[in-house]
Protein backbone atom coordinates (compact mmCIF):
# COMPACT_ATOMS: atom_id res chain seq x y z
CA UNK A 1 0.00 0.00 0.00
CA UNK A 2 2.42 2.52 1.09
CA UNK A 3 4.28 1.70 -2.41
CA UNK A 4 1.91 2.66 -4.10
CA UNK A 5 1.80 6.08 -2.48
CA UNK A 6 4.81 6.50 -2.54
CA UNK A 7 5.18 6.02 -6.55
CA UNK A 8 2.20 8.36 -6.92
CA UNK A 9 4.12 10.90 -5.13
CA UNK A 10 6.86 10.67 -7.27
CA UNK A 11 4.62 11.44 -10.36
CA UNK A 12 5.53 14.83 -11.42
CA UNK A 13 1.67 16.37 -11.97
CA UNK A 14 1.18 15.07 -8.17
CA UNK A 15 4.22 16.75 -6.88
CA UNK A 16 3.42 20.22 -8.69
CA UNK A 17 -0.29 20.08 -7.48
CA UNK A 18 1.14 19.53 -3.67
CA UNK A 19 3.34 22.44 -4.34
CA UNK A 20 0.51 24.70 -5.63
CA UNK A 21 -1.73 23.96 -2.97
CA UNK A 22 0.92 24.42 -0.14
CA UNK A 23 1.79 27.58 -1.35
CA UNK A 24 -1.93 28.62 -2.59
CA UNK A 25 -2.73 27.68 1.55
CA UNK A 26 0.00 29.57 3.14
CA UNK A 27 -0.11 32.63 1.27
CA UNK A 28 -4.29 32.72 1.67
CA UNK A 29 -3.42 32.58 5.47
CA UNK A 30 -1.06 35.35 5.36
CA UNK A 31 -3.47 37.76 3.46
CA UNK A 32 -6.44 36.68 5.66
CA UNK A 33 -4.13 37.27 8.79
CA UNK A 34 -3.50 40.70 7.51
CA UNK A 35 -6.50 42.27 6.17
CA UNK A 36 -8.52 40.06 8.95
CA UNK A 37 -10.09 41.46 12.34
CA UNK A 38 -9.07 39.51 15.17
CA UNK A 39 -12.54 38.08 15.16
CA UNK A 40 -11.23 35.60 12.18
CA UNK A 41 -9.62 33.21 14.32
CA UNK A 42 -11.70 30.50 12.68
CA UNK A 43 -10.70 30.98 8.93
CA UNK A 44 -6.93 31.28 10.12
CA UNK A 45 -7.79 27.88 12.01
CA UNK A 46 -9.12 26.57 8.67
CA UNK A 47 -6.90 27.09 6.89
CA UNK A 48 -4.03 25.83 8.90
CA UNK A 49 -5.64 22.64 9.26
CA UNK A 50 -5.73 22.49 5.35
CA UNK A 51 -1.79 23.75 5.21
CA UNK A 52 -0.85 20.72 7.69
CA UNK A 53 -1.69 17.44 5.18
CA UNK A 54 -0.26 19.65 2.31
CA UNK A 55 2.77 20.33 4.47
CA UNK A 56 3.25 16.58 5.52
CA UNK A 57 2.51 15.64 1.78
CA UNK A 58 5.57 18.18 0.47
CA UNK A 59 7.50 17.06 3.38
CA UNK A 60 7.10 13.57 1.71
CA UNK A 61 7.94 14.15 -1.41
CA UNK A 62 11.04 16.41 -0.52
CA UNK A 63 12.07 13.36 1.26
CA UNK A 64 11.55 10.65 -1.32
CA UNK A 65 13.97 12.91 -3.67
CA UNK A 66 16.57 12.97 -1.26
CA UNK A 67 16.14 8.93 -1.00
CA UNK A 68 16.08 8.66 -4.71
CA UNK A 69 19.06 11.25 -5.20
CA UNK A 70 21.42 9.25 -2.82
């Protein structure tokens, strides 16, 4: 199972989509965090809990490339 995974993270559409999203996630948070009222606590919360699977994902990939490199 995880094999599988693992060769669908090496695809290079899947690792540009992570990429995109992690970045699309993180900057949304920083523009909401800026032009935001304190009293948006709950879309920051959002969308840090959509940033952390992305995160993990890239963190995944980033690692398999080191594996494959050495």
């Amino acid at each position: 199972m995880t094999d599988i995974a693992l060769t669908a993270a090496r695809a290079g559409p899947v690792q540009a989509t992570v990429l995109a999203l992690l970045v699309l996630a993180l900057s949304s948070r920083i523009v909401v965090q800026l032009t935001a009222r304190p009293a948006r606590r709950k879309t920051l919360r959002i969308l840090d809990m959509v940033a952390a699977p992305v995160l993990v994902a890239f963190v995944i990939i980033i690692l398999q490339r080191f594996r494959d490199l050495s």
